[in-house]
Protein backbone atom coordinates (compact mmCIF):
# COMPACT_ATOMS: atom_id res chain seq x y z
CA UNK A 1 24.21 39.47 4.41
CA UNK A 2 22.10 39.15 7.36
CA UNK A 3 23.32 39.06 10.93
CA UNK A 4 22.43 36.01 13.44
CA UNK A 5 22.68 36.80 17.13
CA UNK A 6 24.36 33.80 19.14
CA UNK A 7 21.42 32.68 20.38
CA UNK A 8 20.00 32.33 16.99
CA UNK A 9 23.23 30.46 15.85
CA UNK A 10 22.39 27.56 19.22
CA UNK A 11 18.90 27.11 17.74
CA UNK A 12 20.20 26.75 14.15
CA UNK A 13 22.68 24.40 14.91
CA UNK A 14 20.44 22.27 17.69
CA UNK A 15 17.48 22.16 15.19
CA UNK A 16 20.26 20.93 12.39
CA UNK A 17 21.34 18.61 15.50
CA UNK A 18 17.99 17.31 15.95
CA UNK A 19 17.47 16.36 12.49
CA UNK A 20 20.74 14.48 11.91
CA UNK A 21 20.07 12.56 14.93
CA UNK A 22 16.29 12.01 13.08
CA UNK A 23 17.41 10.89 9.69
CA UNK A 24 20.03 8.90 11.53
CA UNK A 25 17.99 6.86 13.30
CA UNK A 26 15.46 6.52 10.21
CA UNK A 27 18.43 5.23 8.77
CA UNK A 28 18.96 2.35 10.74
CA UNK A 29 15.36 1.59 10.96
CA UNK A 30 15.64 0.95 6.82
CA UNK A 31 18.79 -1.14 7.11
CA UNK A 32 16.97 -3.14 9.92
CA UNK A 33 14.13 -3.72 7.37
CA UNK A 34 16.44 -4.56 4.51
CA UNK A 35 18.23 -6.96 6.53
CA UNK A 36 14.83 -8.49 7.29
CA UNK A 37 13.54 -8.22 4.24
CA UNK A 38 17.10 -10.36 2.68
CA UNK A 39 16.71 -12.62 5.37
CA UNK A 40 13.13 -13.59 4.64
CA UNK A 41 13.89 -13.97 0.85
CA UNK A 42 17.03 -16.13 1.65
CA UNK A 43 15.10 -18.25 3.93
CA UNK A 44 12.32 -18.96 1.59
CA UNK A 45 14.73 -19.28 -1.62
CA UNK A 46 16.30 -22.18 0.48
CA UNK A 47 13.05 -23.57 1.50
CA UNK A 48 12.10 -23.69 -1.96
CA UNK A 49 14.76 -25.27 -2.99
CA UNK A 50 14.73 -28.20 -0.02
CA UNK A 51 12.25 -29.92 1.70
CA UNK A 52 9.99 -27.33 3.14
CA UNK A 53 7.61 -29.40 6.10
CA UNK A 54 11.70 -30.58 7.03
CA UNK A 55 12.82 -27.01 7.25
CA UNK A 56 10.14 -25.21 8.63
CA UNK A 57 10.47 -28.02 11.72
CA UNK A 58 14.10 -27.36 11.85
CA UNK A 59 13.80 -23.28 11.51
CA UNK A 60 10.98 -23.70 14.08
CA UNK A 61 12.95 -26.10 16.71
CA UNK A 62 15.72 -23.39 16.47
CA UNK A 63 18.03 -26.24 15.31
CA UNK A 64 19.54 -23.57 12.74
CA UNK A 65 20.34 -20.12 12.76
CA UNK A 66 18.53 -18.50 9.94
CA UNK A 67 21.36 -15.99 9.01
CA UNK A 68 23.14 -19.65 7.96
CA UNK A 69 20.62 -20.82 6.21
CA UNK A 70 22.12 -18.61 2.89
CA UNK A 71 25.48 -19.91 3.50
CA UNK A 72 23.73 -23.71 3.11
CA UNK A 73 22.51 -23.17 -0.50
């Protein structure tokens, strides 16, 4: 089995650091788009379903939070 020195062992784990903190972060980048992505179908799923020139005025106006708008179908 092959021998690491210590310093070898810091880069190892700092480079294995590195990339958990990476895929992490790419990680919450894809929820953030998923959540977007759900949002936008929700809101257009309820538009469809209601009067859109109505809803786009209201959604515009900021008269309703759009994360409600799914609880409202």
């Amino acid at each position: 089995m092959e021998s690491h020195s210590s310093a070898q062992i810091e880069e190892l784990q700092a480079q294995q650091s590195a990339a958990v903190a990476a895929l992490e972060e790419k990680k919450r980048e894809l929820a953030s788009e998923v959540l977007t992505l759900k949002t936008v179908h929700c809101i257009r799923s309820w538009i469809n379903f209601h009067n859109p020139v109505h809803m786009y005025w209201i959604i515009s106006k900021g008269k309703i939070n759009s994360a409600k708008i799914c609880h409202l179908q």
